[in-house]
PDB file of N, CA and C in Angstrom:
ATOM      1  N   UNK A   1      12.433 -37.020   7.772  1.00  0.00           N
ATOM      2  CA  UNK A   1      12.551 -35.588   7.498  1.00  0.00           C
ATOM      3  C   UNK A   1      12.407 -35.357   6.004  1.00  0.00           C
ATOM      4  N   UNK A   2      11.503 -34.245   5.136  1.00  0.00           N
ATOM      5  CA  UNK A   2      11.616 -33.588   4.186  1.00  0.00           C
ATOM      6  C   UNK A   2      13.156 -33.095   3.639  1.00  0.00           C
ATOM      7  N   UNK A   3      13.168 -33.220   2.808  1.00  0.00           N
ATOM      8  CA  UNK A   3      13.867 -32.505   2.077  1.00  0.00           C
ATOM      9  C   UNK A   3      13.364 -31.496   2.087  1.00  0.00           C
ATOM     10  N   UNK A   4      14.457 -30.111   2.618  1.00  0.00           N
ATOM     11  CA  UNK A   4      14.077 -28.570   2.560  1.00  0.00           C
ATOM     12  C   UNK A   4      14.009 -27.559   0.775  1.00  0.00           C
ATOM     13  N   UNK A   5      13.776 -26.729   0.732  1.00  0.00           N
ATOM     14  CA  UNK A   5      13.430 -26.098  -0.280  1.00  0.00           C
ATOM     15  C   UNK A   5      13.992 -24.774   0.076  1.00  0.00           C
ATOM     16  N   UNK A   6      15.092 -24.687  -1.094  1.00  0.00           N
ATOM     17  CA  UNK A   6      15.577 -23.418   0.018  1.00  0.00           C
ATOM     18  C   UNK A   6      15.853 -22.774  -2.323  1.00  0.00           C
ATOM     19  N   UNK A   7      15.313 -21.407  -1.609  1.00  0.00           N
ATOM     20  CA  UNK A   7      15.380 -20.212  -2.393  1.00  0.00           C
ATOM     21  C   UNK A   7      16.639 -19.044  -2.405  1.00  0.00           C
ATOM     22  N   UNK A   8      16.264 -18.420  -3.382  1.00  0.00           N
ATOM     23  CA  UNK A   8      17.089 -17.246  -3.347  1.00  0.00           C
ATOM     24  C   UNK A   8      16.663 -16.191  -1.829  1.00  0.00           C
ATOM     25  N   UNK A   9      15.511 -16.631  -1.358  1.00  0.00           N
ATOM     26  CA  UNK A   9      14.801 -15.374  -0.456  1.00  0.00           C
ATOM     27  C   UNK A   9      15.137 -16.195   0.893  1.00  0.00           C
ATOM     28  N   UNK A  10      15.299 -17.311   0.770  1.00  0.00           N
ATOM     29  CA  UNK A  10      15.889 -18.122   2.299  1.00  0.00           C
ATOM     30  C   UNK A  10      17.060 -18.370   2.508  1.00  0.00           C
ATOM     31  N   UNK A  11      18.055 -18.541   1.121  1.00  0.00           N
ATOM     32  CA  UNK A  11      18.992 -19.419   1.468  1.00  0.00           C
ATOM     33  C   UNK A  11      20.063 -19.074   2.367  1.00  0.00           C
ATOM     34  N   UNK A  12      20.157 -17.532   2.593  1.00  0.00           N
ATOM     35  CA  UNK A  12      21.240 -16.953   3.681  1.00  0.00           C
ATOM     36  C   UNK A  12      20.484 -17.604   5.112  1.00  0.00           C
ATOM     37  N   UNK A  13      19.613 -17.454   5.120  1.00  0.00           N
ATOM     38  CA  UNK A  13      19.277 -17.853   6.589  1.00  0.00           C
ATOM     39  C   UNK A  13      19.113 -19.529   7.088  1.00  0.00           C
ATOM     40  N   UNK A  14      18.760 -20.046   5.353  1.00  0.00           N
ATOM     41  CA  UNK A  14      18.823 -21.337   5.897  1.00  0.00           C
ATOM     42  C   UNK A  14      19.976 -22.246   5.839  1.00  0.00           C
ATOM     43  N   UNK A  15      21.093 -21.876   5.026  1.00  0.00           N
ATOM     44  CA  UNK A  15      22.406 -22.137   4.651  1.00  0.00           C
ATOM     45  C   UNK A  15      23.590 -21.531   4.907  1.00  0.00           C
ATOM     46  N   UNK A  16      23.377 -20.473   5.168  1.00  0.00           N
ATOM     47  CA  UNK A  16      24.612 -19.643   5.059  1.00  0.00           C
ATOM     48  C   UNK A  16      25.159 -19.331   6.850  1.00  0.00           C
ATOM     49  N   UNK A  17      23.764 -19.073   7.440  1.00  0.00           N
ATOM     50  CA  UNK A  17      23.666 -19.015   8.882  1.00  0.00           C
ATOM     51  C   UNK A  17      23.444 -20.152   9.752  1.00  0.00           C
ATOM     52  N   UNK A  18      23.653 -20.858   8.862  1.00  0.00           N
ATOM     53  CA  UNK A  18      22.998 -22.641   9.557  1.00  0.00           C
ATOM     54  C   UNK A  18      24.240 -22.779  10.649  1.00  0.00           C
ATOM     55  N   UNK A  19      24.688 -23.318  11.796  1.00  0.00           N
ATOM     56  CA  UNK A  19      25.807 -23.821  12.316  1.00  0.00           C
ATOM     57  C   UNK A  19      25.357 -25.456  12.426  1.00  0.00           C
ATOM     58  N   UNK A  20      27.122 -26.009  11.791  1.00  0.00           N
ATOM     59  CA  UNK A  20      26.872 -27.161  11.417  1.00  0.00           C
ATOM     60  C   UNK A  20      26.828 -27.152   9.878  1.00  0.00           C
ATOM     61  N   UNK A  21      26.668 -28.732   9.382  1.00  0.00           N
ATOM     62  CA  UNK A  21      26.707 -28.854   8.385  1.00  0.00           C
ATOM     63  C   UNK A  21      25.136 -28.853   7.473  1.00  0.00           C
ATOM     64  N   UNK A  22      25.419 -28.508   5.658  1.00  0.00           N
ATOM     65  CA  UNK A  22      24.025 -28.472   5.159  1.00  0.00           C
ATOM     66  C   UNK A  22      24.602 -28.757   3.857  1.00  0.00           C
ATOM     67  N   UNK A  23      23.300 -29.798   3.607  1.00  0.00           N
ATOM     68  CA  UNK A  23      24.055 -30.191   1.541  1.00  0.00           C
ATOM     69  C   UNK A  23      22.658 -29.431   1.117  1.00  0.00           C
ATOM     70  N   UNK A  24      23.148 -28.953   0.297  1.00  0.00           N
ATOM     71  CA  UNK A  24      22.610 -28.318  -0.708  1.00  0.00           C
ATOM     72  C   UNK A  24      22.435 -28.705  -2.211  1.00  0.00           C
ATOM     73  N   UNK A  25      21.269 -29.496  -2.690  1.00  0.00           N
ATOM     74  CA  UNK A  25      20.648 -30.071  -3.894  1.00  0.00           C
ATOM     75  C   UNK A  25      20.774 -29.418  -4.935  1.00  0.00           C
ATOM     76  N   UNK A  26      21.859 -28.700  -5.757  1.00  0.00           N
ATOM     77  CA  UNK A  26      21.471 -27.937  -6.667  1.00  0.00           C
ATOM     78  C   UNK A  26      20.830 -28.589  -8.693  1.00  0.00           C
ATOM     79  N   UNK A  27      19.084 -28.837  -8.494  1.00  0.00           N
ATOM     80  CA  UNK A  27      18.778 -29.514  -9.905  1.00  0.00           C
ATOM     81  C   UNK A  27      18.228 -28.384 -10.039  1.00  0.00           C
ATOM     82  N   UNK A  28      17.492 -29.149 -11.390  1.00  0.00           N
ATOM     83  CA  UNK A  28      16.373 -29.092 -12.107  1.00  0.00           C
ATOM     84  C   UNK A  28      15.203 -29.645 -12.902  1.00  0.00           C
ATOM     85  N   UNK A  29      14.271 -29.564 -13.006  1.00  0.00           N
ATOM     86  CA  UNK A  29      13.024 -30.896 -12.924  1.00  0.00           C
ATOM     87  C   UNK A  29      13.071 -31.121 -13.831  1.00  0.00           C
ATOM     88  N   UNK A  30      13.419 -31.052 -15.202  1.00  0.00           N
ATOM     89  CA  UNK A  30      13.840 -31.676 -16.186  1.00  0.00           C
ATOM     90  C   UNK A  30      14.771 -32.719 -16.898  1.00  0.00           C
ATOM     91  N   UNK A  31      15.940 -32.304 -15.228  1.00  0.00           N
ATOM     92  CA  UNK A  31      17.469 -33.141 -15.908  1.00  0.00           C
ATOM     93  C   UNK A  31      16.817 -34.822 -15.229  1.00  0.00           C
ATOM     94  N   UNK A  32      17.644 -35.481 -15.962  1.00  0.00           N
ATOM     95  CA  UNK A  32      17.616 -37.005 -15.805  1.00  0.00           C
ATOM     96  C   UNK A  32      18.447 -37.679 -14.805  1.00  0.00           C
ATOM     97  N   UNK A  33      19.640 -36.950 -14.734  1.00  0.00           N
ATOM     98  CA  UNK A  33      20.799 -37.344 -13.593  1.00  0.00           C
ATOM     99  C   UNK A  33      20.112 -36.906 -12.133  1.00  0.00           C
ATOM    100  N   UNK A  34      19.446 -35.196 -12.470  1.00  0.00           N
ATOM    101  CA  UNK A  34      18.722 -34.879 -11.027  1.00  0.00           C
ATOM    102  C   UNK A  34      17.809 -35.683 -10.676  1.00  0.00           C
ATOM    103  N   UNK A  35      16.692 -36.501 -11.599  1.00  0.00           N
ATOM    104  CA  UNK A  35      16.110 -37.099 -11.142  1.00  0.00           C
ATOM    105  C   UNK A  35      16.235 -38.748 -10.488  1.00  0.00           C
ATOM    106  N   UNK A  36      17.651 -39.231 -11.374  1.00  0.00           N
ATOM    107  CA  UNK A  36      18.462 -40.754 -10.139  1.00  0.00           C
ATOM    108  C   UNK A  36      18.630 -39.712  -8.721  1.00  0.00           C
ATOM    109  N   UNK A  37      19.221 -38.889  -8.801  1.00  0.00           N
ATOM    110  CA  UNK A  37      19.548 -38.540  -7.252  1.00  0.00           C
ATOM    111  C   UNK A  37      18.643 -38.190  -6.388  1.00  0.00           C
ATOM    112  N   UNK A  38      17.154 -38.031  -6.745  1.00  0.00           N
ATOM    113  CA  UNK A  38      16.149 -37.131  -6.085  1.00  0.00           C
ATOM    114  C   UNK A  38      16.138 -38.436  -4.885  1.00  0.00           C
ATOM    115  N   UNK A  39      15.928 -39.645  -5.273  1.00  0.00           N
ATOM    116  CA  UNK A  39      15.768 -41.052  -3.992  1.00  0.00           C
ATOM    117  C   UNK A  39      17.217 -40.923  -3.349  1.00  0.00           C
ATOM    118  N   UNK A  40      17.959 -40.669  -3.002  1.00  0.00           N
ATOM    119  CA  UNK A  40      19.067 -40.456  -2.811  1.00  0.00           C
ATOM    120  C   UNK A  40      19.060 -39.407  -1.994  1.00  0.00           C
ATOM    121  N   UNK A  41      18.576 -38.450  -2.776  1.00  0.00           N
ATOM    122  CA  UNK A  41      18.924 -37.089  -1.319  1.00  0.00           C
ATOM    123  C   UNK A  41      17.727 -37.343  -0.684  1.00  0.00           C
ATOM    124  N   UNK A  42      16.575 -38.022  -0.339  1.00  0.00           N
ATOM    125  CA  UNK A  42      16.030 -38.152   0.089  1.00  0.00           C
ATOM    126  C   UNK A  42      16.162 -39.036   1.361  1.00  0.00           C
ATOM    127  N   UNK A  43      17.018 -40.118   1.045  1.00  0.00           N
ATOM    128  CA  UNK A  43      17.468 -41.351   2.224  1.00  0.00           C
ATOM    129  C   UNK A  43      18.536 -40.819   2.909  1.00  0.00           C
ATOM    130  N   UNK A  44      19.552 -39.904   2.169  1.00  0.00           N
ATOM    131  CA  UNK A  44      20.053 -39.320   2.916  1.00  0.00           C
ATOM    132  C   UNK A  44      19.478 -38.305   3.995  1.00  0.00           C
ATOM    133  N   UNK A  45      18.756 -37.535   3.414  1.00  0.00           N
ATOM    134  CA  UNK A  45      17.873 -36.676   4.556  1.00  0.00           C
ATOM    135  C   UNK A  45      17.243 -37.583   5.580  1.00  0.00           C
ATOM    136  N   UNK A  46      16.803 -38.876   5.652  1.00  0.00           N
ATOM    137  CA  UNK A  46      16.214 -39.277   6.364  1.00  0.00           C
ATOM    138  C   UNK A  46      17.499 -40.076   7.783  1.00  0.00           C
ATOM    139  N   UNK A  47      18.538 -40.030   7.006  1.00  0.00           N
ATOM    140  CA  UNK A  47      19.753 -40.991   7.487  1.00  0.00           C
ATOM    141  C   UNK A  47      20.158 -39.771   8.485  1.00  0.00           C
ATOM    142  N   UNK A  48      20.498 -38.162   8.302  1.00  0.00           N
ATOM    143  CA  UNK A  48      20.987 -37.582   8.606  1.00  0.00           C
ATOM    144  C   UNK A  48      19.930 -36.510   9.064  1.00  0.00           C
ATOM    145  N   UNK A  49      18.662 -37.284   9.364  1.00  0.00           N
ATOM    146  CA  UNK A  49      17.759 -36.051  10.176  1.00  0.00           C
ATOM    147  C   UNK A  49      18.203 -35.463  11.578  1.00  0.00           C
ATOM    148  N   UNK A  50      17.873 -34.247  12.384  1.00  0.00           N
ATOM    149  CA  UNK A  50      18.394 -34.205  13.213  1.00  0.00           C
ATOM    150  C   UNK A  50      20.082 -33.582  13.247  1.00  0.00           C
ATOM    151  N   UNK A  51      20.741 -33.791  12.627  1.00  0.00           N
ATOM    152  CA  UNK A  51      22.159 -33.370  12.634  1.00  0.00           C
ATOM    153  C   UNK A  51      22.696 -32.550  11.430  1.00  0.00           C
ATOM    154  N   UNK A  52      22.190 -32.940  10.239  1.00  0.00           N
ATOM    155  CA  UNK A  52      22.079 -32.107   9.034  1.00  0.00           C
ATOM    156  C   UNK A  52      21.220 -31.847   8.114  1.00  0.00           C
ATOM    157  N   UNK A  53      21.150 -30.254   7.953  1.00  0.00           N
ATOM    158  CA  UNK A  53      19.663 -29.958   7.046  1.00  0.00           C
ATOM    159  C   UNK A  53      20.101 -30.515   5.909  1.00  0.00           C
ATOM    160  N   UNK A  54      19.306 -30.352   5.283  1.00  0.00           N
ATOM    161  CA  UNK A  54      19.356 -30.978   3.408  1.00  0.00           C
ATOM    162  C   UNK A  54      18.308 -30.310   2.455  1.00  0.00           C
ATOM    163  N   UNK A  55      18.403 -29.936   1.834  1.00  0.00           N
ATOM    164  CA  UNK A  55      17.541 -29.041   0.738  1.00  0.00           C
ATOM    165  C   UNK A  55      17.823 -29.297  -0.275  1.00  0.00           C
ATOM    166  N   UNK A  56      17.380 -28.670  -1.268  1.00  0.00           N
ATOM    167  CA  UNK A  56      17.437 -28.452  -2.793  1.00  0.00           C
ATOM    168  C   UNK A  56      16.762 -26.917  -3.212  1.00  0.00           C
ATOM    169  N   UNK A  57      18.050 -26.807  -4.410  1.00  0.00           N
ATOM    170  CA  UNK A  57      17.563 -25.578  -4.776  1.00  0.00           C
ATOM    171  C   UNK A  57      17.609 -25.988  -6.782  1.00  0.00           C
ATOM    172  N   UNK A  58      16.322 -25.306  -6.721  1.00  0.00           N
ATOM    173  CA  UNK A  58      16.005 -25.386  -8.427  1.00  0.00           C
ATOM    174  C   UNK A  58      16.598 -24.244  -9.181  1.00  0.00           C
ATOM    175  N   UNK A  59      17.655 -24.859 -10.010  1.00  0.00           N
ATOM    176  CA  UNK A  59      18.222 -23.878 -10.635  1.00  0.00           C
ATOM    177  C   UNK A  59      17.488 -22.402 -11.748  1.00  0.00           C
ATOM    178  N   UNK A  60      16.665 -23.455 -12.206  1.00  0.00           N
ATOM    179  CA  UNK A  60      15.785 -22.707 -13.150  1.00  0.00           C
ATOM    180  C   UNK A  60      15.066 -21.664 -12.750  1.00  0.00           C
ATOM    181  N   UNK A  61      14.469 -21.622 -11.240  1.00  0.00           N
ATOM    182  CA  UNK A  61      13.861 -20.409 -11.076  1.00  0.00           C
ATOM    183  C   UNK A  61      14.548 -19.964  -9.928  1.00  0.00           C
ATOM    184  N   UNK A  62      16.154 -20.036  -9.435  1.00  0.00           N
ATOM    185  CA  UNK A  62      17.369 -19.652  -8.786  1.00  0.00           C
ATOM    186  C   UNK A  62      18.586 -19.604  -9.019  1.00  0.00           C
ATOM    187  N   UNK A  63      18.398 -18.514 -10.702  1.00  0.00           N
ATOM    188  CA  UNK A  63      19.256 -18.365 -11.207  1.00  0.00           C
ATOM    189  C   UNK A  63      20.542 -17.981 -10.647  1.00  0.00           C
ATOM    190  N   UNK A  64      20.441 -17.026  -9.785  1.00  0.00           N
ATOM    191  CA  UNK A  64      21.345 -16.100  -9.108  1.00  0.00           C
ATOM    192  C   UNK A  64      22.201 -17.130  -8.381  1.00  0.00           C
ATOM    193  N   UNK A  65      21.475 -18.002  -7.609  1.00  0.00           N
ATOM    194  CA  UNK A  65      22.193 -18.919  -6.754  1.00  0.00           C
ATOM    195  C   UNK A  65      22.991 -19.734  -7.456  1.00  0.00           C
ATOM    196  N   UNK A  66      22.610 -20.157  -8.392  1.00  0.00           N
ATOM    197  CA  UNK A  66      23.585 -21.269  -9.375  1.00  0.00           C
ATOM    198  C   UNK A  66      24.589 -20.868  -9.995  1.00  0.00           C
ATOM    199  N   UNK A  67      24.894 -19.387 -10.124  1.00  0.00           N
ATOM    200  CA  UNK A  67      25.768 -18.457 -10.625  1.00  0.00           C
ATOM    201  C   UNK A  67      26.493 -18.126  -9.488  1.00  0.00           C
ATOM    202  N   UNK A  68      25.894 -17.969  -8.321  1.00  0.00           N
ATOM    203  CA  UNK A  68      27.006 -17.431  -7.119  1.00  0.00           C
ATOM    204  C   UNK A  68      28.110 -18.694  -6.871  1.00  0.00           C
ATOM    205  N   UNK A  69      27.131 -20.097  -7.129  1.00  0.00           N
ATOM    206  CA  UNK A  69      28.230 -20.865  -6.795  1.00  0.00           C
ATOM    207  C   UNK A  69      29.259 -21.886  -7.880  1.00  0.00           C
ATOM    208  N   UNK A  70      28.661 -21.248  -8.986  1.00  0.00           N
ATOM    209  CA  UNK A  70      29.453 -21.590 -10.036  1.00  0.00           C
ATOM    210  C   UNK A  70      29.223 -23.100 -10.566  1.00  0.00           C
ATOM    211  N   UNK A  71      27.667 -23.306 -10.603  1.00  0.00           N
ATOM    212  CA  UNK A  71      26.338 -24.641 -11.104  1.00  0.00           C
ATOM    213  C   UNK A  71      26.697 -24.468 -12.375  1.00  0.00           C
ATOM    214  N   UNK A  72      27.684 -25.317 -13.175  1.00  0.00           N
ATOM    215  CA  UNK A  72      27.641 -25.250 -14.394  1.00  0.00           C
ATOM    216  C   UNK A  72      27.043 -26.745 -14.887  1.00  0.00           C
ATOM    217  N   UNK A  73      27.196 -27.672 -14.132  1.00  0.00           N
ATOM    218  CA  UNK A  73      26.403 -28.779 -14.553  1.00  0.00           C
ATOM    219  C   UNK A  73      25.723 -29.425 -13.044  1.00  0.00           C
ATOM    220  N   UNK A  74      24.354 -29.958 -13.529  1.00  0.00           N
ATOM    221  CA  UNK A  74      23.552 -30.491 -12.927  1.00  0.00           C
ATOM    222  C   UNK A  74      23.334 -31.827 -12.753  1.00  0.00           C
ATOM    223  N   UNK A  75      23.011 -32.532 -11.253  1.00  0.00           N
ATOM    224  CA  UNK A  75      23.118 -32.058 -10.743  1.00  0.00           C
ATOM    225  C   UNK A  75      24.381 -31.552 -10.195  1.00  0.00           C
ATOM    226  N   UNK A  76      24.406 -30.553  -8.762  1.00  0.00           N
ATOM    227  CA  UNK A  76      25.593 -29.946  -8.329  1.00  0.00           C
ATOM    228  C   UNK A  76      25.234 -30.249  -6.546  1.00  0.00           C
ATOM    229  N   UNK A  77      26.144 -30.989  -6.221  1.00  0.00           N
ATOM    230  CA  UNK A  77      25.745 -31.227  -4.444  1.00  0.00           C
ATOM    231  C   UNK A  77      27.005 -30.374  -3.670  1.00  0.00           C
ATOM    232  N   UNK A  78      26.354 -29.192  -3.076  1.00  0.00           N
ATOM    233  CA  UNK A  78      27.048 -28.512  -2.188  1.00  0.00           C
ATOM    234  C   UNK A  78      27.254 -28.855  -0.872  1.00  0.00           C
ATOM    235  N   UNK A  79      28.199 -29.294   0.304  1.00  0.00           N
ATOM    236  CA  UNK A  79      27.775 -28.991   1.415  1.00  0.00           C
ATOM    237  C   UNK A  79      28.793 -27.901   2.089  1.00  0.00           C
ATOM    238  N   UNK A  80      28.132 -27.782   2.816  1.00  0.00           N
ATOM    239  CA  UNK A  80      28.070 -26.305   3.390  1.00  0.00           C
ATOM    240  C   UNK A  80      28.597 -27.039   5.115  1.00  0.00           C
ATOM    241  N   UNK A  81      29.810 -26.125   5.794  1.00  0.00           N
ATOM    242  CA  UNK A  81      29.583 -26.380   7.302  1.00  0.00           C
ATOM    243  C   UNK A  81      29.909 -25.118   7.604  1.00  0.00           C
ATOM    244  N   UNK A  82      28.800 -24.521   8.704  1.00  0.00           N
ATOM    245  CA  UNK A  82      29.211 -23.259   9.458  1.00  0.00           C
ATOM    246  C   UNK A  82      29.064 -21.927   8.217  1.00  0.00           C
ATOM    247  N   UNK A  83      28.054 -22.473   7.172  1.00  0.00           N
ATOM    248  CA  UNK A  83      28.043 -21.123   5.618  1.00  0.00           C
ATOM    249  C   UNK A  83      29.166 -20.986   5.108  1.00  0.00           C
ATOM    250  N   UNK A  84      30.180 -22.231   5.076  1.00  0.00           N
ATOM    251  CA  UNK A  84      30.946 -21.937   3.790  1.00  0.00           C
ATOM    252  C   UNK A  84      31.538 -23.430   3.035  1.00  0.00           C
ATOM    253  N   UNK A  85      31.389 -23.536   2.014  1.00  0.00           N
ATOM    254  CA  UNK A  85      31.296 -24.828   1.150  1.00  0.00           C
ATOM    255  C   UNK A  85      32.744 -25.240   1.679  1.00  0.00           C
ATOM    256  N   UNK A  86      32.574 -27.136   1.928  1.00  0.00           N
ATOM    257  CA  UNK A  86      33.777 -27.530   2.558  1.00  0.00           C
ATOM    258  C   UNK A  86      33.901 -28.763   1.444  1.00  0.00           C
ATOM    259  N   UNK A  87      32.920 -28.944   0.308  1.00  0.00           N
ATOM    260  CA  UNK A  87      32.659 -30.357  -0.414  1.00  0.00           C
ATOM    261  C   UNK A  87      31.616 -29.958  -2.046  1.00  0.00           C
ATOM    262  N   UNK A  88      31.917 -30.182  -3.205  1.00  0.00           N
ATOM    263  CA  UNK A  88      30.981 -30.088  -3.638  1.00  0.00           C
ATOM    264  C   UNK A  88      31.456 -31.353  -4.732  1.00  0.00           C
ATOM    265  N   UNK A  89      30.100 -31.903  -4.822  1.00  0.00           N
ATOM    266  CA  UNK A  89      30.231 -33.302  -5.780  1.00  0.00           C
ATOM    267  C   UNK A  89      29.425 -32.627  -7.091  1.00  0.00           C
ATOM    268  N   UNK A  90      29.693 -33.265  -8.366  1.00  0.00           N
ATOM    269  CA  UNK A  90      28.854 -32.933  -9.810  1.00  0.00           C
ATOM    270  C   UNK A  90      28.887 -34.344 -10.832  1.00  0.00           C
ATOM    271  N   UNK A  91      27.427 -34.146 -10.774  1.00  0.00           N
ATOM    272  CA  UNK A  91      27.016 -35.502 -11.037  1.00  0.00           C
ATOM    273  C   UNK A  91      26.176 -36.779 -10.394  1.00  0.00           C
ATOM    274  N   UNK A  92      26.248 -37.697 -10.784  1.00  0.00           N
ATOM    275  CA  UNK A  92      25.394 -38.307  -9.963  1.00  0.00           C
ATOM    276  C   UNK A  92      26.707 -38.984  -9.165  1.00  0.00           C
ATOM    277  N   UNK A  93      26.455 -38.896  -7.781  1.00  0.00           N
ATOM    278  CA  UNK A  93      27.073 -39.310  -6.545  1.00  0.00           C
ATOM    279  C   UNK A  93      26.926 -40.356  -6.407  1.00  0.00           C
ATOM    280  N   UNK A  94      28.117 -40.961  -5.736  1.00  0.00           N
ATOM    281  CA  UNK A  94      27.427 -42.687  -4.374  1.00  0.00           C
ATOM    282  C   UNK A  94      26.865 -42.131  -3.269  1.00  0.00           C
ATOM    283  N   UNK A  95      26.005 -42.262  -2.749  1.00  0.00           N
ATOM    284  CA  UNK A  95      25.460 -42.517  -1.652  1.00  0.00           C
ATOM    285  C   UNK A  95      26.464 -42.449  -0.192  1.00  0.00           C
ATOM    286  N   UNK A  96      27.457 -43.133  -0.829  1.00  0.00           N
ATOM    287  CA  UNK A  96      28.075 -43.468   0.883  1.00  0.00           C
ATOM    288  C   UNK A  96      29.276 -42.258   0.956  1.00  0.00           C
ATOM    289  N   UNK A  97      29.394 -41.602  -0.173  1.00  0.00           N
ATOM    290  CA  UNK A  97      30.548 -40.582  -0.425  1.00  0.00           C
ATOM    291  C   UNK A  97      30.225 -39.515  -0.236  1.00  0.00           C
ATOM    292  N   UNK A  98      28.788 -39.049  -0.218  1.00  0.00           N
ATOM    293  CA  UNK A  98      27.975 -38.085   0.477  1.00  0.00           C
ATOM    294  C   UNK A  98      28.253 -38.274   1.867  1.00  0.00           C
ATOM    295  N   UNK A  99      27.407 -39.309   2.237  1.00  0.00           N
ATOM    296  CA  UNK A  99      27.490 -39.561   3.638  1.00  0.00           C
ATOM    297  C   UNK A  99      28.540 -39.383   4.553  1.00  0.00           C
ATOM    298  N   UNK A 100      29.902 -39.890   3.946  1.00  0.00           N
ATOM    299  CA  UNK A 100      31.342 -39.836   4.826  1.00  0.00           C
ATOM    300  C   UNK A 100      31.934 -37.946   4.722  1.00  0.00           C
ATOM    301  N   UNK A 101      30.725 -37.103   3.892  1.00  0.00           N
ATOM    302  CA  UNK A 101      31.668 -35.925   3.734  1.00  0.00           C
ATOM    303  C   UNK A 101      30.650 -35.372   4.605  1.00  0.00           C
ATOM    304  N   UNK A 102      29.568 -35.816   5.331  1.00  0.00           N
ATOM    305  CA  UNK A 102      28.317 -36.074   6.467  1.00  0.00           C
ATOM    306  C   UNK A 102      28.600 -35.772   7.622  1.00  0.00           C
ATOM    307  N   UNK A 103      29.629 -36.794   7.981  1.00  0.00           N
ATOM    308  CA  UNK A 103      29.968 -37.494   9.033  1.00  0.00           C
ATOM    309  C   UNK A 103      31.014 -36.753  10.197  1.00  0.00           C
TER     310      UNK A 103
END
């Protein structure tokens, strides 16, 4: 599975209305930490296809969103169950500490 791409113009419908759980990628293509995690949310998406969406949202041109949820440093991993944040990690993550907040 892709990693989803979710915007200011999707993200209610693809996050907020999702039932079930959804992590939410919050970088930007410049930072260095976003880019260790980009292989990362990626294996995770592939680990957790089928049961949980996974996206990313680019702060830089989703300003609004990074402000609604209070993205003061990058990256910012939201997840989301049922549209309302139950987990958010900042920084670069383990792998398996994502996964168990997954599970």
């Amino acid at each position: 599975m892709s990693v989803l791409k979710f915007e200011e113009g999707n993200f209610e419908e693809e996050v907020l209305k999702t039932e079930g759980k959804v992590l939410v990628d919050f970088y930007a293509d410049w930072c260095g930490p976003c880019k260790m995690m980009s292989p990362i949310i990626d294996d995770i998406a592939n680990e957790v296809e089928g049961k949980v969406k996974v996206g990313k949202v680019n702060v830089d041109n989703n300003q609004e969103l990074a402000i609604e949820y209070d993205v003061m440093s990058i990256p910012t991993i939201i997840v989301f169950e049922n549209g309302k944040t139950i987990k958010t990690f900042i920084g670069v993550t383990d792998k398996n500490e994502i996964l168990d907040t997954l599970k």
